[in-house]
C-alpha atoms as a PDB file:
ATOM      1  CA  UNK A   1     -11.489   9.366  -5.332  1.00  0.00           C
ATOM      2  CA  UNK A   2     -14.404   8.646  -4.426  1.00  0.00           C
ATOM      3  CA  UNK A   3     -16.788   8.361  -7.841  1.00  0.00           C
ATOM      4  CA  UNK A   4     -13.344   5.190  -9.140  1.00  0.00           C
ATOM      5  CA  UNK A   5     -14.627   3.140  -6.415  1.00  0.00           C
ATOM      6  CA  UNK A   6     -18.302   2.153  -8.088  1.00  0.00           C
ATOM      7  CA  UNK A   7     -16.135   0.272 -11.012  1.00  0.00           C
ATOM      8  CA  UNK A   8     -13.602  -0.972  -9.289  1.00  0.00           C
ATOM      9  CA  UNK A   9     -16.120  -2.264  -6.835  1.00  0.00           C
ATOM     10  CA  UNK A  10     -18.136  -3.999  -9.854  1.00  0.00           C
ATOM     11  CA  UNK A  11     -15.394  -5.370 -11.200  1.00  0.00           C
ATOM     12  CA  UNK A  12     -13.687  -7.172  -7.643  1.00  0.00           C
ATOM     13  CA  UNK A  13     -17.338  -8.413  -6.956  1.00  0.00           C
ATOM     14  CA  UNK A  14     -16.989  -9.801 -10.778  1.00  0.00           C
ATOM     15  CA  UNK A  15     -14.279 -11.094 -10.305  1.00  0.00           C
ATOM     16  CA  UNK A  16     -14.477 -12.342  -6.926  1.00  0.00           C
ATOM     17  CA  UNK A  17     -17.693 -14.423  -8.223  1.00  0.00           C
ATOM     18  CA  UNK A  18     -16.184 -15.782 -11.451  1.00  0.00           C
ATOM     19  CA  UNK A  19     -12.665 -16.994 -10.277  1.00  0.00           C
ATOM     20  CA  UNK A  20     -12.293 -20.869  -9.035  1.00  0.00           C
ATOM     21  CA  UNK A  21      -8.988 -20.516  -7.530  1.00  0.00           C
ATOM     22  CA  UNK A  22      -9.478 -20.143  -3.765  1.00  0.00           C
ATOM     23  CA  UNK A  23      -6.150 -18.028  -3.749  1.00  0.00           C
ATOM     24  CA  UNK A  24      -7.488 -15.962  -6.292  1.00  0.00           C
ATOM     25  CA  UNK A  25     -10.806 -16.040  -4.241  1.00  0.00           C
ATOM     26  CA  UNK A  26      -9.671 -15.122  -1.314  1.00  0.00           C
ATOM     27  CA  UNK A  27      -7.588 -12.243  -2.710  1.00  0.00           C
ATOM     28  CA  UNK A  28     -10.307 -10.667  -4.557  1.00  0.00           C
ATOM     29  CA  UNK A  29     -12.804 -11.005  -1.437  1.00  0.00           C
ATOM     30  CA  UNK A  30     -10.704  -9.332   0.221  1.00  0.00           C
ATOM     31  CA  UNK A  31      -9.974  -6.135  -1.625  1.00  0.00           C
ATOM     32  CA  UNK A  32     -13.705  -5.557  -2.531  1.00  0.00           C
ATOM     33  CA  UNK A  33     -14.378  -5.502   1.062  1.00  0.00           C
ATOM     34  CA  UNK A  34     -11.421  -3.381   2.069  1.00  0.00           C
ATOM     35  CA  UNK A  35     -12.725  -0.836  -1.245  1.00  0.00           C
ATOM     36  CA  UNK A  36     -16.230  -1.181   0.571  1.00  0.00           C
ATOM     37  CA  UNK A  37     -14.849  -0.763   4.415  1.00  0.00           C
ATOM     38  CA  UNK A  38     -13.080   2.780   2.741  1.00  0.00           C
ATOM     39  CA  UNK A  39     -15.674   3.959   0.935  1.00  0.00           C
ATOM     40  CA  UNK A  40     -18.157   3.854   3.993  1.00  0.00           C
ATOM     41  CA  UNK A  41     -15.419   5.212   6.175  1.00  0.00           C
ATOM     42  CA  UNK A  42     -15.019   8.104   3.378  1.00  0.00           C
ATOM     43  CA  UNK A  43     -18.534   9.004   2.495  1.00  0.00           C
END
């Protein structure tokens, strides 16, 4: 669903921002712009 995305979003970017690990990083990065690539696709 569409309005889970917003949080979900927030809290990948969060993440993604906070984390040191370049594994970690990465994996993060990657999911909030796969959530983002969906949600455009969606809306």
């Amino acid at each position: 669903m569409l309005y889970d995305n917003g949080p979900l979003l927030k809290l990948l970017a969060d993440a993604w921002l906070v984390t040191e690990d370049d594994g970690q990083k990465g994996l993060f990065q990657r999911a909030a712009v796969q959530t983002v690539v969906w949600v455009m696709r969606e809306i």
